[in-house]
Protein backbone atom coordinates (compact mmCIF):
# COMPACT_ATOMS: atom_id res chain seq x y z
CA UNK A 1 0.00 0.00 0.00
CA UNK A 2 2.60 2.13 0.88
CA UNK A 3 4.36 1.79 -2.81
CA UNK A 4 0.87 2.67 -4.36
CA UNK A 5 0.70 5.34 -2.38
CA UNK A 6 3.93 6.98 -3.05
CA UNK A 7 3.89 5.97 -7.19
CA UNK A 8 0.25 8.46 -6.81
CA UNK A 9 1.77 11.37 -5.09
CA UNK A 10 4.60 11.10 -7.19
CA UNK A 11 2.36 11.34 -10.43
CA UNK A 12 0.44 14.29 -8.50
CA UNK A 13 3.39 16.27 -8.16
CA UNK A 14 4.07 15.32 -12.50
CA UNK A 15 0.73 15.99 -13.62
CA UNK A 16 0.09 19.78 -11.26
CA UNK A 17 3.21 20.67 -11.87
CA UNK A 18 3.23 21.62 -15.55
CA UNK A 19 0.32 24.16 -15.73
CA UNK A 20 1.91 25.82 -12.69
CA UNK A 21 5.11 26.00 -14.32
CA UNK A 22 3.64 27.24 -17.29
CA UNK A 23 2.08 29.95 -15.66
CA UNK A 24 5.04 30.99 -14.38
CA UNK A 25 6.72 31.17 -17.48
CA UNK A 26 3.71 32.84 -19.47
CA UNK A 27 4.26 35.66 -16.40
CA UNK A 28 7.37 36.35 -17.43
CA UNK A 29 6.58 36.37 -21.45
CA UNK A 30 4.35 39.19 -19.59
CA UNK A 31 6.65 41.60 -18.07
CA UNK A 32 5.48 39.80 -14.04
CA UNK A 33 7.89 39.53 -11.73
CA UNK A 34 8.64 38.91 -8.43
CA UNK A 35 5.60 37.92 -5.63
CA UNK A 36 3.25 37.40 -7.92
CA UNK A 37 5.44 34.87 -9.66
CA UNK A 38 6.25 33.64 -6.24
CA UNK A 39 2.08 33.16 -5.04
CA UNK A 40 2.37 30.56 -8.52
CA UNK A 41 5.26 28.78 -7.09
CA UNK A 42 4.09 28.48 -3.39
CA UNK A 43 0.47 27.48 -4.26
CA UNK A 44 2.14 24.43 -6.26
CA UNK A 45 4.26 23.34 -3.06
CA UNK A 46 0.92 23.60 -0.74
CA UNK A 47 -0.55 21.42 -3.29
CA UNK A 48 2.23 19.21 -2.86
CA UNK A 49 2.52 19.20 0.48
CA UNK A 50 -1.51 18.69 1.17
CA UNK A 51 -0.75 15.51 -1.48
CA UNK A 52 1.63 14.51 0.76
CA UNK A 53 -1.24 14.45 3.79
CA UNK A 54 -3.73 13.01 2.06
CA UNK A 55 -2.27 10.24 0.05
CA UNK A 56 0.70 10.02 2.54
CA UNK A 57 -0.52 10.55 5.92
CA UNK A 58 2.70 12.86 6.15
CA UNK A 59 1.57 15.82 7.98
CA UNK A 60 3.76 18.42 9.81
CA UNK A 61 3.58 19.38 13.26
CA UNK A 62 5.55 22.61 13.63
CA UNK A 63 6.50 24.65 16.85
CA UNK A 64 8.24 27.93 17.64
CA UNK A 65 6.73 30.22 14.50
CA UNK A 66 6.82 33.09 17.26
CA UNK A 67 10.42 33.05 16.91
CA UNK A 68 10.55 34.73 13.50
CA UNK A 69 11.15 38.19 12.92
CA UNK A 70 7.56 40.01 13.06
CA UNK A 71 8.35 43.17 11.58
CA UNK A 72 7.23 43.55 7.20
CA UNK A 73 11.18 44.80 6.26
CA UNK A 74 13.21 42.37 9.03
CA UNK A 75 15.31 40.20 7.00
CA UNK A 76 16.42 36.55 7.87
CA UNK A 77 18.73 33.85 6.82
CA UNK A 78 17.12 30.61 7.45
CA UNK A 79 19.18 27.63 8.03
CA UNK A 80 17.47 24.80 7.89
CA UNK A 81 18.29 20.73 8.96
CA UNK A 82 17.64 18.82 5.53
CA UNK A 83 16.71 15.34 5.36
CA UNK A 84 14.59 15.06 2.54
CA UNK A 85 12.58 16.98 -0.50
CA UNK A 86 9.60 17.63 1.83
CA UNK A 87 10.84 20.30 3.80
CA UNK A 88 12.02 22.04 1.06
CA UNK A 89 9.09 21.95 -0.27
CA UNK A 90 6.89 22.82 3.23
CA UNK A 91 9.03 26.04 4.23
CA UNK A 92 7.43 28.50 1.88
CA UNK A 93 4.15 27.07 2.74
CA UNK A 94 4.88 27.99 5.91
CA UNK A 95 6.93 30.69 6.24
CA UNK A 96 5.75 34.50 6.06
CA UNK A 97 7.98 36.08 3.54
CA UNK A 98 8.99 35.15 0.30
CA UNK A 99 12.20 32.73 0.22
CA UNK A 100 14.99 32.70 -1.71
CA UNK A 101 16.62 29.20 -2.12
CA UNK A 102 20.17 29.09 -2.69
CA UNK A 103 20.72 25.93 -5.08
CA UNK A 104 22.56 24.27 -7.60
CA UNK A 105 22.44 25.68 -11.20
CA UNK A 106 21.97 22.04 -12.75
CA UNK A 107 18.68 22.07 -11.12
CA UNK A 108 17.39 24.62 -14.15
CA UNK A 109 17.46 22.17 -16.45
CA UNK A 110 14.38 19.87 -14.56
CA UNK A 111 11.85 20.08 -17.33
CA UNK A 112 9.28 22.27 -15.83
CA UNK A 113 10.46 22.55 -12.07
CA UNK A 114 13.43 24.06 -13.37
CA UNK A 115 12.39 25.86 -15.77
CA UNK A 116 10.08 27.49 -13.48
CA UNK A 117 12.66 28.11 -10.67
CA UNK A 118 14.86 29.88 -12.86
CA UNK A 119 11.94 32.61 -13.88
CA UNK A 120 11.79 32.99 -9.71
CA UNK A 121 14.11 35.76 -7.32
CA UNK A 122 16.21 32.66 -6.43
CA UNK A 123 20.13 31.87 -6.55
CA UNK A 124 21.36 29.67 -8.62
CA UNK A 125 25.20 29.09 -8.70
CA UNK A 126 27.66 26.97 -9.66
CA UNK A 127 29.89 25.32 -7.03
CA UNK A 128 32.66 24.70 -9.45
CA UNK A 129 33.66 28.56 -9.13
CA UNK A 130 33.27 28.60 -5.32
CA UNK A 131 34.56 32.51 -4.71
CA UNK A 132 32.52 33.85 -7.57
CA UNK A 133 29.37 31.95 -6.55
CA UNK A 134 30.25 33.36 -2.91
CA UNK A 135 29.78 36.51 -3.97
CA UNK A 136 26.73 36.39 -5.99
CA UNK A 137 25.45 35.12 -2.81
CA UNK A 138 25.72 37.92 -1.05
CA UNK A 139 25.05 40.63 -3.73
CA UNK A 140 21.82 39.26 -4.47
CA UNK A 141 21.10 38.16 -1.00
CA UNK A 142 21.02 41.84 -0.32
CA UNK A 143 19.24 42.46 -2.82
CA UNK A 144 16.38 40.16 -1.73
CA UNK A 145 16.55 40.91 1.55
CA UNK A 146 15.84 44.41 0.81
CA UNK A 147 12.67 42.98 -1.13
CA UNK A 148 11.54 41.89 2.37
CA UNK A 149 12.65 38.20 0.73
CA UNK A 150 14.28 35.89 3.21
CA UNK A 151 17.23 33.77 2.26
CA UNK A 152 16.70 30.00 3.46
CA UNK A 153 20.26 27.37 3.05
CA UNK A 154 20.97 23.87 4.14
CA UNK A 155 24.11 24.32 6.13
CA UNK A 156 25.02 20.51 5.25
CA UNK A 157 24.83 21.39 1.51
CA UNK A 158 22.59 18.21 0.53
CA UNK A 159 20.15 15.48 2.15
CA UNK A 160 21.89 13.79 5.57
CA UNK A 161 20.22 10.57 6.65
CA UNK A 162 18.16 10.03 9.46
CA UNK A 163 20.02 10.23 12.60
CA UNK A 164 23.56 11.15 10.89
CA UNK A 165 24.99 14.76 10.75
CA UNK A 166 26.65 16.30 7.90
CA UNK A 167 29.47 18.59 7.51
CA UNK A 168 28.17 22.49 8.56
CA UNK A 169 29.69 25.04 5.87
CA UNK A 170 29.95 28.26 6.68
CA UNK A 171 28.29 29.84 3.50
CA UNK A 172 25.39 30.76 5.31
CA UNK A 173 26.91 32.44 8.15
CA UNK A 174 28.91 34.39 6.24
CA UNK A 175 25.85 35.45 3.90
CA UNK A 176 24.02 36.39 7.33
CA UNK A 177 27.31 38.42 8.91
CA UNK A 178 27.73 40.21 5.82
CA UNK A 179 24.42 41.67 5.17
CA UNK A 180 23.63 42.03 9.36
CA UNK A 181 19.97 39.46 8.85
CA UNK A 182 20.20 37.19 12.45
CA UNK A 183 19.99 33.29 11.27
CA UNK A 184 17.01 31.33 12.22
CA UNK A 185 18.10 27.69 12.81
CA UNK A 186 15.63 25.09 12.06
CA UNK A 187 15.57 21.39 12.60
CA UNK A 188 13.52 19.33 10.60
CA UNK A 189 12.69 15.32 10.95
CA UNK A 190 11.69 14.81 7.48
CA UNK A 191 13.35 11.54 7.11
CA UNK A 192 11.12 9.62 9.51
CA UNK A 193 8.23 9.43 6.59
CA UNK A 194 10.16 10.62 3.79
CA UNK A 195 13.77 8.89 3.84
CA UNK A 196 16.49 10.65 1.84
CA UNK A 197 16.48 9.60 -1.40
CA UNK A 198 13.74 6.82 -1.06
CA UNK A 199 10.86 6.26 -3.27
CA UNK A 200 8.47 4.70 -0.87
CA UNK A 201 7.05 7.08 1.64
CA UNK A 202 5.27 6.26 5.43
CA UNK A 203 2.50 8.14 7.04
CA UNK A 204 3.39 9.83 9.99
CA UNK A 205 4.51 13.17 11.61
CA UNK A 206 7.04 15.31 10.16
CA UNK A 207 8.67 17.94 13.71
CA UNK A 208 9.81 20.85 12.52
CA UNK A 209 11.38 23.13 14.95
CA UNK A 210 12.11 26.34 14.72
CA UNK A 211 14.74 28.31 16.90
CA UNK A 212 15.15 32.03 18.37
CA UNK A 213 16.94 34.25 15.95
CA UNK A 214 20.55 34.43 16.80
CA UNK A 215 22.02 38.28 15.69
CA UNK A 216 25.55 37.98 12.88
CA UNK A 217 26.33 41.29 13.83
CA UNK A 218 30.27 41.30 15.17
CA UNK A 219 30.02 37.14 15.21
CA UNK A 220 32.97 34.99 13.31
CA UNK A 221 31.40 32.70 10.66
CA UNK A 222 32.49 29.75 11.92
CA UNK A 223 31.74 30.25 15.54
CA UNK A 224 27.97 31.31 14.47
CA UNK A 225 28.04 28.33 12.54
CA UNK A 226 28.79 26.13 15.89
CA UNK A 227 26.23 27.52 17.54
CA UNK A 228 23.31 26.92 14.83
CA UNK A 229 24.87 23.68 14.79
CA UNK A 230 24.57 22.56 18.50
CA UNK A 231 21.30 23.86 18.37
CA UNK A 232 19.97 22.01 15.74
CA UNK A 233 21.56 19.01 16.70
CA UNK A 234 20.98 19.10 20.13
CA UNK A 235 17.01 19.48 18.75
CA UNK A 236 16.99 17.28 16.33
CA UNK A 237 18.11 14.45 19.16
CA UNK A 238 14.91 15.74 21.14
CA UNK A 239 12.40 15.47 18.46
CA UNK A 240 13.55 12.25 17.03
CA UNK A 241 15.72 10.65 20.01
CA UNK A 242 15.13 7.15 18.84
CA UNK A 243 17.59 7.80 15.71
CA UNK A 244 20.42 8.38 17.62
CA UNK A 245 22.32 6.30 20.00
CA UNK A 246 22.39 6.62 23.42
CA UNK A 247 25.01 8.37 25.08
CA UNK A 248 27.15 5.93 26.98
CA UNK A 249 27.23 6.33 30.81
CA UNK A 250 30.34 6.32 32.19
CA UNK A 251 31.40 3.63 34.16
CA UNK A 252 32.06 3.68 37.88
CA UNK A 253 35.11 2.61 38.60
CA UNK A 254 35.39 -0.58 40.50
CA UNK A 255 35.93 -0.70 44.37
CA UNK A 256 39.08 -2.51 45.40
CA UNK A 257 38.46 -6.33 46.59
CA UNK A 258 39.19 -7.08 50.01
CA UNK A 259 41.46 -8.92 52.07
């Protein structure tokens, strides 16, 4: 059941994506830009992610959305703990502002899906020219953050299994120190019902945690970076305790034997 389940969501998200796509990219032939191409976008995802519910039984259960920045023009980089495609999907569903996603540049050339995200105030770059995609980073991260668009990364830089920690870069950080927007670290436990790179989905609930802004201003990159990265590790062993070992107790040393 669980196969037939997953092979209909996945032709969901094939068939409504096209006409969404397409709308995005007759909004450009236009002269739209911006939101309104945005409103397209996110109304796809939400029709993913309610897919996702209903043919699933993934739902998310989300705490600490009093934690983002309240005010219309306060900026934000989001950092978020990635597992799996659903969160990436769910976080402009659920976030306030616009995001910006800071991705790969192959991913333009996903018929449709790519086609659509490369019409959208996103970042595409290529890692193979790692100071010069650095710095498009941050000039159009500006940019967008001026927009009142917030920029949202995966610190790990791709999909970590469940239970298993990746490598935190510092891009983020440095994105969030240069242009003075706090970080918002998020952990997410995605791969409980949707494993990294799996086919076959399981119904259940997806946590997703979001922490108290923590301010860049007069931080070091990578000590900001160790801090969003106890946090969401330290969280994501909270929400989802039974994927990671228990910590060995330390054993008592052993009383001398007597006479």
């Amino acid at each position: 059941m669980a196969f037939i389940r997953s092979v209909i969501h996945l032709l969901w998200m094939g068939i409504t994506v096209v006409p969404y796509a397409l709308a995005i990219m007759l909004g450009t032939l236009l002269g739209v830009r911006g939101v309104p191409l945005y409103r397209i976008a996110r109304a796809w995802l939400s029709l993913c992610i309610s897919g996702a519910r209903v043919l699933l039984g993934i739902r998310p259960h989300i705490i600490g959305m009093e934690n983002l920045p309240q005010g219309v023009n306060e900026g934000a980089i989001l950092l978020v703990k990635h597992q799996s495609t659903y969160e990436t999907f769910l976080m402009p569903v659920i976030m306030p502002h616009p995001l910006a996603y800071v991705f790969k540049k192959e991913l333009l050339h996903v018929p449709f899906f790519g086609w659509a995200i490369g019409r959208l105030d996103m970042i595409h770059i290529d890692r193979n020219q790692r100071t010069q995609a650095f710095n498009k980073v941050v000039q159009q991260g500006k940019d967008l953050l001026a927009k009142g668009i917030w920029i949202i990364m995966f610190p790990e830089g791709t999909r970590i299994e469940r239970g298993q920690k990746g490598t935190y870069k510092t891009g983020g950080t440095r994105l969030a120190i240069d242009t003075g927007a706090p970080v918002i670290p998020i952990a997410v436990t995605s791969a409980k019902a949707w494993p990294r790179k799996a086919f076959i989905k399981r119904a259940g609930v997806v946590e997703v945690s979001i922490g108290k802004p923590i301010p860049s201003t007069g931080r070091q990159p990578e000590e900001l970076m160790r801090e969003v990265e106890d946090w969401i590790e330290a969280e994501m062993r909270r929400l989802d305790p039974d994927a990671y070992p228990a910590p060995v107790a330390a054993r008592a040393p052993r009383a001398a034997d007597g006479g």
